[in-house]
C-alpha atoms as a PDB file:
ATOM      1  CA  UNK A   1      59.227 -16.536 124.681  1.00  0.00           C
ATOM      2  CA  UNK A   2      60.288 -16.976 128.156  1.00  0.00           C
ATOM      3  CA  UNK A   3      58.340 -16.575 131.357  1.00  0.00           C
ATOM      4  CA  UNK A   4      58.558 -15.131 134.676  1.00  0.00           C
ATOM      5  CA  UNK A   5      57.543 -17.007 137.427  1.00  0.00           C
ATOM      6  CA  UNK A   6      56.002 -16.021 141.055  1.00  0.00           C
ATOM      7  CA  UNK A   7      55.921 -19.327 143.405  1.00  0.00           C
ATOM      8  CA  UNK A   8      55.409 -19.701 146.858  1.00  0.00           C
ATOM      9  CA  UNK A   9      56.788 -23.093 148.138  1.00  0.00           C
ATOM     10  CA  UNK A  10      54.928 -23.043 151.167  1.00  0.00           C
ATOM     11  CA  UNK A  11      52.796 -20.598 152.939  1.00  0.00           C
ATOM     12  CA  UNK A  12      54.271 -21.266 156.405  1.00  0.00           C
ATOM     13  CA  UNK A  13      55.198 -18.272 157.765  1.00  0.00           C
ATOM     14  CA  UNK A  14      56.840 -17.128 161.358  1.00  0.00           C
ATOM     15  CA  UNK A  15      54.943 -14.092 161.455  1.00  0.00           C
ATOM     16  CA  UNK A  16      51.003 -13.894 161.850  1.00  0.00           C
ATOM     17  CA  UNK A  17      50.739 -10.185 160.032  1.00  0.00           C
ATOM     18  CA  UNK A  18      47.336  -8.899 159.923  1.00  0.00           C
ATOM     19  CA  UNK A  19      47.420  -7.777 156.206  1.00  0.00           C
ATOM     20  CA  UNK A  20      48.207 -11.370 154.891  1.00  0.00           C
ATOM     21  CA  UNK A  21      45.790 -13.839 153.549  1.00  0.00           C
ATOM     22  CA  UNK A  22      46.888 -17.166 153.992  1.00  0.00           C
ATOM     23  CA  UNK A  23      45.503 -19.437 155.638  1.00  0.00           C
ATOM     24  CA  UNK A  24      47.006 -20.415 158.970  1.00  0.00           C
ATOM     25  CA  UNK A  25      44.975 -23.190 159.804  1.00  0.00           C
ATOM     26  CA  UNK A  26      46.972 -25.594 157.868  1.00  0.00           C
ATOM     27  CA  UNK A  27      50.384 -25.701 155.816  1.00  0.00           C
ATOM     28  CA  UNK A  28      50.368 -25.982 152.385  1.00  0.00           C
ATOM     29  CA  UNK A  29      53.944 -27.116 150.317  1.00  0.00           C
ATOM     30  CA  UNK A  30      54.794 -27.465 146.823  1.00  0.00           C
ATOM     31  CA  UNK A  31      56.842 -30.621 146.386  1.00  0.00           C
ATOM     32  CA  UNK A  32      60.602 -30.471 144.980  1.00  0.00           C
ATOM     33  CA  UNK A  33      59.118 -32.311 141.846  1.00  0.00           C
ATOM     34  CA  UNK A  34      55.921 -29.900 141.745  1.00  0.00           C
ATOM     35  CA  UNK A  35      58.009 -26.913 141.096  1.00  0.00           C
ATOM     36  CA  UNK A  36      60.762 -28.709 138.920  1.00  0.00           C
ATOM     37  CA  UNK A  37      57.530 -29.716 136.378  1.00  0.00           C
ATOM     38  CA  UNK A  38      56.619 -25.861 136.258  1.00  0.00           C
ATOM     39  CA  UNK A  39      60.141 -25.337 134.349  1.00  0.00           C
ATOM     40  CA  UNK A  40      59.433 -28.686 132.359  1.00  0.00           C
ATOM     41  CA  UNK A  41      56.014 -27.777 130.984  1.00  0.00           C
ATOM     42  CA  UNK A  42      56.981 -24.133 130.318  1.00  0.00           C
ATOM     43  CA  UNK A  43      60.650 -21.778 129.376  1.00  0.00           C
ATOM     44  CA  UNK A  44      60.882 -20.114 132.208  1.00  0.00           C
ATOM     45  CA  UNK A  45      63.862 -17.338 132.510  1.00  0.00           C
ATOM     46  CA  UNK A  46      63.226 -16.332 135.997  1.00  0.00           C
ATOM     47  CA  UNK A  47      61.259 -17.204 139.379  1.00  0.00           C
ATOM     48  CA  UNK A  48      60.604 -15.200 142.511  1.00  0.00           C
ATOM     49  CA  UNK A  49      60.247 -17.178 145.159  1.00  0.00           C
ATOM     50  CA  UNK A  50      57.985 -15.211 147.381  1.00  0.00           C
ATOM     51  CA  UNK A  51      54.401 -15.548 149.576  1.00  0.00           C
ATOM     52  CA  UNK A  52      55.192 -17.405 152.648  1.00  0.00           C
ATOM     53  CA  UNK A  53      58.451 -17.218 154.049  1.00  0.00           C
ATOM     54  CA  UNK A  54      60.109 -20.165 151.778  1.00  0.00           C
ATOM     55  CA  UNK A  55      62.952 -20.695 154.017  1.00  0.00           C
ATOM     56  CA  UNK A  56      60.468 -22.865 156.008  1.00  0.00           C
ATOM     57  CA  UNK A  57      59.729 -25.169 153.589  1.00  0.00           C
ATOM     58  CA  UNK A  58      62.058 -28.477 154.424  1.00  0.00           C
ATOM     59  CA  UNK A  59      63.244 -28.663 150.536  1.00  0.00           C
ATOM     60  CA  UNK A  60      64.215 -25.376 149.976  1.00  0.00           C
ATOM     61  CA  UNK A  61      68.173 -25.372 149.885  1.00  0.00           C
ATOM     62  CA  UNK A  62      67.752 -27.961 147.625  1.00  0.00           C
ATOM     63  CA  UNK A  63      65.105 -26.112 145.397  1.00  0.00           C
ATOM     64  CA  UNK A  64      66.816 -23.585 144.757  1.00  0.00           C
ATOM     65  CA  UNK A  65      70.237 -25.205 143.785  1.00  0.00           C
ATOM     66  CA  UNK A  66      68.087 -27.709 141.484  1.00  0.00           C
ATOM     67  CA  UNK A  67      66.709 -24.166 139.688  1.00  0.00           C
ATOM     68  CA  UNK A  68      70.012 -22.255 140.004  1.00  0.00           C
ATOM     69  CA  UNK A  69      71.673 -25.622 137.841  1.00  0.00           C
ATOM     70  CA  UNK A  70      68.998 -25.249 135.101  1.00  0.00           C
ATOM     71  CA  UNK A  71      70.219 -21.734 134.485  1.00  0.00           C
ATOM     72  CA  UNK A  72      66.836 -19.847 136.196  1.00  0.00           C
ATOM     73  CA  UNK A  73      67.453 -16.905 137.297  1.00  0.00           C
ATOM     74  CA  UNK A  74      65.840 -16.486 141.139  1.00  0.00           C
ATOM     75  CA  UNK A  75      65.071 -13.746 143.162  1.00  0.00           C
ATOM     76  CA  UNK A  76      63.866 -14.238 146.835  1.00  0.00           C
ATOM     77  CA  UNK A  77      60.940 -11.866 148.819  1.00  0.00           C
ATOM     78  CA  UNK A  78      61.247 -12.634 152.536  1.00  0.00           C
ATOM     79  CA  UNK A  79      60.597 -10.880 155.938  1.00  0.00           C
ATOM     80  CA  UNK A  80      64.077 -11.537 156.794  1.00  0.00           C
ATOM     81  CA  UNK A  81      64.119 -15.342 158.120  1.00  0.00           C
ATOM     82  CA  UNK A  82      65.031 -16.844 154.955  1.00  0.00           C
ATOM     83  CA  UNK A  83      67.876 -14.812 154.559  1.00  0.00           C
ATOM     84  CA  UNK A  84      68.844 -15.111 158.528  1.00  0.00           C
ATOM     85  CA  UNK A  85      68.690 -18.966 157.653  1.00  0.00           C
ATOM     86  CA  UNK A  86      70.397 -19.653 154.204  1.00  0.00           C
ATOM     87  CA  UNK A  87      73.916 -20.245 154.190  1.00  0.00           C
ATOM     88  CA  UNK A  88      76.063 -17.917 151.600  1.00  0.00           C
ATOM     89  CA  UNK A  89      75.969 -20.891 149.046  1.00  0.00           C
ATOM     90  CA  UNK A  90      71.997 -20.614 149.015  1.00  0.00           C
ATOM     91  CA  UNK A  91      71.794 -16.904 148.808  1.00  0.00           C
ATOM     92  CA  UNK A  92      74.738 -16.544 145.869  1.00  0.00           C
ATOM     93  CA  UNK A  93      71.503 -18.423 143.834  1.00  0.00           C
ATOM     94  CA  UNK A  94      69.604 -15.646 144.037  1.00  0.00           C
ATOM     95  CA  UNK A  95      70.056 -12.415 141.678  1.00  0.00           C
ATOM     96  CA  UNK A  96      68.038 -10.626 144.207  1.00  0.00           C
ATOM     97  CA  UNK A  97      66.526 -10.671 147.440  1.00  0.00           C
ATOM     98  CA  UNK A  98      64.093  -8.214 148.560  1.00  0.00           C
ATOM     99  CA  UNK A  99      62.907  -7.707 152.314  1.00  0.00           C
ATOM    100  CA  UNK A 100      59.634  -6.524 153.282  1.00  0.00           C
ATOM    101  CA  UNK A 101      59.562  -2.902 155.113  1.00  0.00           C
ATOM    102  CA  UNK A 102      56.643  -1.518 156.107  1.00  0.00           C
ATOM    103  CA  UNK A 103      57.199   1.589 158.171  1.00  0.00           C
ATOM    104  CA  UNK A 104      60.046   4.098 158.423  1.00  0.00           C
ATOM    105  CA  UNK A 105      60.913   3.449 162.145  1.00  0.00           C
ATOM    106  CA  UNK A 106      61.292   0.374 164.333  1.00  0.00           C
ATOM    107  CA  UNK A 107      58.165   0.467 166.892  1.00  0.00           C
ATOM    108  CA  UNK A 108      55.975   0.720 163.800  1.00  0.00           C
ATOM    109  CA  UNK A 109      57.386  -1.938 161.823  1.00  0.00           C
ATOM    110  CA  UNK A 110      57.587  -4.284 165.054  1.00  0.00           C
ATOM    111  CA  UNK A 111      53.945  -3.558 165.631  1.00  0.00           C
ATOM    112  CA  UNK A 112      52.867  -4.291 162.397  1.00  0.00           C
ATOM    113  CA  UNK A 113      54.766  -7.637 161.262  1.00  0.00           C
ATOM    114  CA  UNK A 114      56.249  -8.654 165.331  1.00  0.00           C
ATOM    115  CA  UNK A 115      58.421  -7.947 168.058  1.00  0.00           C
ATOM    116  CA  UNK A 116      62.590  -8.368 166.427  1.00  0.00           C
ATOM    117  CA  UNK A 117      61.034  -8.274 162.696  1.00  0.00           C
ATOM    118  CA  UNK A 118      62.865  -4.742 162.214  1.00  0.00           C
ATOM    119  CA  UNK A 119      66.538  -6.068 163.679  1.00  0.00           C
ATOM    120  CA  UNK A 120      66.125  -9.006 161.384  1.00  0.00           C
ATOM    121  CA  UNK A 121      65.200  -7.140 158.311  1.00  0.00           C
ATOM    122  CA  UNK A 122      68.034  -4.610 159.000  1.00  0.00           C
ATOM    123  CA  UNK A 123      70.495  -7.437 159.521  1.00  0.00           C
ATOM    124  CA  UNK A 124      69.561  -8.943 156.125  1.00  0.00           C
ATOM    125  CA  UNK A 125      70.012  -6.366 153.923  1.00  0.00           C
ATOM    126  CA  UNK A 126      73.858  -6.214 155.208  1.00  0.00           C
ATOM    127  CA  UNK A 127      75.891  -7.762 152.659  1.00  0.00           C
ATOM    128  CA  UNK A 128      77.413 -11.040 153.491  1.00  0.00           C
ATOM    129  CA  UNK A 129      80.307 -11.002 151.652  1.00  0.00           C
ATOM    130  CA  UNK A 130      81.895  -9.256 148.813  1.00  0.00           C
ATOM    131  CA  UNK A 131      79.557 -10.906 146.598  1.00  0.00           C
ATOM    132  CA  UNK A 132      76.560  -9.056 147.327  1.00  0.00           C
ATOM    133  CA  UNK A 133      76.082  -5.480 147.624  1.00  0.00           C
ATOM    134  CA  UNK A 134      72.745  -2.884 147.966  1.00  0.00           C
ATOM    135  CA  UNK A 135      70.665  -1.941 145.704  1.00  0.00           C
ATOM    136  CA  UNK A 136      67.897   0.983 145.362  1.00  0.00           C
ATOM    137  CA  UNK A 137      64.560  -0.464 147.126  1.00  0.00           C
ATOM    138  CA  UNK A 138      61.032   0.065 146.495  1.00  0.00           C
ATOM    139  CA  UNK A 139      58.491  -0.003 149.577  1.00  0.00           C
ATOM    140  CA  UNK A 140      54.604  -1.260 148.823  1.00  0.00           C
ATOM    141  CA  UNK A 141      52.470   1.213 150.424  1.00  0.00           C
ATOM    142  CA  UNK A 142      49.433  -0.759 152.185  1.00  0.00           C
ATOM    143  CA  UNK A 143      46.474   1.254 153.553  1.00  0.00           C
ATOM    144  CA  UNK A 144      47.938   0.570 157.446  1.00  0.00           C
ATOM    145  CA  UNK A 145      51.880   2.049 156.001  1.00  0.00           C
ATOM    146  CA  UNK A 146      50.262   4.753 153.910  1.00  0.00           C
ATOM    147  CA  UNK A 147      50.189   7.043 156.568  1.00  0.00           C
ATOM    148  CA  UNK A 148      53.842   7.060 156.893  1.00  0.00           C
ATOM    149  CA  UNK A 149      54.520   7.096 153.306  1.00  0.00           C
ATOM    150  CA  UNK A 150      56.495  10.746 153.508  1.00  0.00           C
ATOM    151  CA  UNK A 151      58.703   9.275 156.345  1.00  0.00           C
ATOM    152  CA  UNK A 152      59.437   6.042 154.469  1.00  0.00           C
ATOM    153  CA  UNK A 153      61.290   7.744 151.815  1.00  0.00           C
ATOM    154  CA  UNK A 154      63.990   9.103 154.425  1.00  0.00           C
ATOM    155  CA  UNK A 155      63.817   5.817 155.993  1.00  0.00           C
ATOM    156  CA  UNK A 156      64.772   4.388 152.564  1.00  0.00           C
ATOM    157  CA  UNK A 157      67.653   6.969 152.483  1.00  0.00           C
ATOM    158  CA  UNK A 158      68.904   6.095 155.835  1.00  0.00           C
ATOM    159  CA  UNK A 159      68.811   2.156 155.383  1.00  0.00           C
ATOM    160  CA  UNK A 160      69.904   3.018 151.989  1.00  0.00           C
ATOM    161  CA  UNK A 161      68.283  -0.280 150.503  1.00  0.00           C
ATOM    162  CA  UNK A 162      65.140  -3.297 150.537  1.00  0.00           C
ATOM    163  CA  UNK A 163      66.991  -5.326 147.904  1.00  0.00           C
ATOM    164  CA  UNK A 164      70.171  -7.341 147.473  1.00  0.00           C
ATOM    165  CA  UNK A 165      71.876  -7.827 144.048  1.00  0.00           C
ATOM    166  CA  UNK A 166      73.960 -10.781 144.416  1.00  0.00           C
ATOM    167  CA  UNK A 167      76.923 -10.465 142.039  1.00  0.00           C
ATOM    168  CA  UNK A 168      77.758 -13.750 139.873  1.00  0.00           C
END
C-alpha cells in the first residue's frame, strides 16, 4: 500500500485572503530533510504540494527535484505565484498543477484573493511549452463564491481549465 500525501512547505503566502486560516503572524517551513523523512518512514506514490503558496519557501526548486528523483509523483495547488516563479524544469516535476479560482469574472476574483490575482491565475494556466496542456478543472465553492456558482460554470467554459497536466 502506497500513500498520498498533502504537504504544505511553508505557509507564507503573498496574498492575505480572508477565507484562509493560517496564521500570518509568523512563518512556518518544513525543512528539505523534514519532508524527505515523510517518504522514508512511509511508501508514498504521490504528494500535493499545496496550503501556502510553496513557491515561497527558499528550498523549494530543490524539493521538488529531490521528490521528482525518488519517482513521487507531485502535483502543485497555487494561486498562481508558484507557477509565475518556477522555471519549466520545476514545473515538468509536477503531473499537475491546479490554480485557485474563485469567481467567474475578474473584479470578483481580484476582490476576493487581491488586486492582479486574476491576470496571474489566467497567465498560469497557459501552457508553457508543448509539454503541458489543459485539463478539465474543478472550482471549490466557498460560502463567499457560492453565490456565483451558476456563472462559474461558463467561466470554466470560457477559461476552458484550473488544472495543468504536464506530459512526461
Amino acid at each position: 500500500m502506497e500513500f498520498s500525501v498533502g504537504v504544505g512547505l511553508t505557509n507564507a503566502c503573498d496574498l492575505a485572503c480572508a477565507h484562509c486560516y493560517r496564521d500570518v503572524d509568523r512563518i512556518d517551513q518544513l525543512t528539505h530533510a523534514q519532508v524527505l523523512s515523510v517518504c522514508d518512514c512511509l511508501p508514498v506514490r504521490s504528494i500535493n504540494l499545496g496550503t501556502g503558496e510553496n513557491g515561497l519557501h527558499p528550498d523549494y526548486a530543490a524539493i521538488v527535484g529531490s521528490l521528482a528523483a525518488r519517482g513521487v509523483k507531485l502535483s502543485l495547488t497555487s494561486n498562481g505565484y508558484t507557477v509565475e516563479h518556477s522555471p519549466d524544469e520545476t514545473l515538468r516535476a509536477f503531473r499537475e498543477i491546479e490554480v485557485s479560482i474563485d469567481f467567474p469574472i475578474e473584479s470578483e476574483q481580484d476582490a476576493f484573493r487581491g488586486a492582479g490575482n486574476w491576470k496571474r491565475v489566467m497567465a498560469s494556466i497557459e501552457p508553457k511549452g508543448s509539454w503541458m496542456r489543459r485539463s478539465s478543472g474543478t472550482q471549490r465553492v466557498t460560502g463567499s463564491s457560492s453565490a456565483s456558482r451558476p456563472r462559474s460554470r461558463s467561466c470554466m467554459t470560457a477559461t476552458a481549465v484550473s488544472v495543468l497536466v504536464i506530459d512526461p
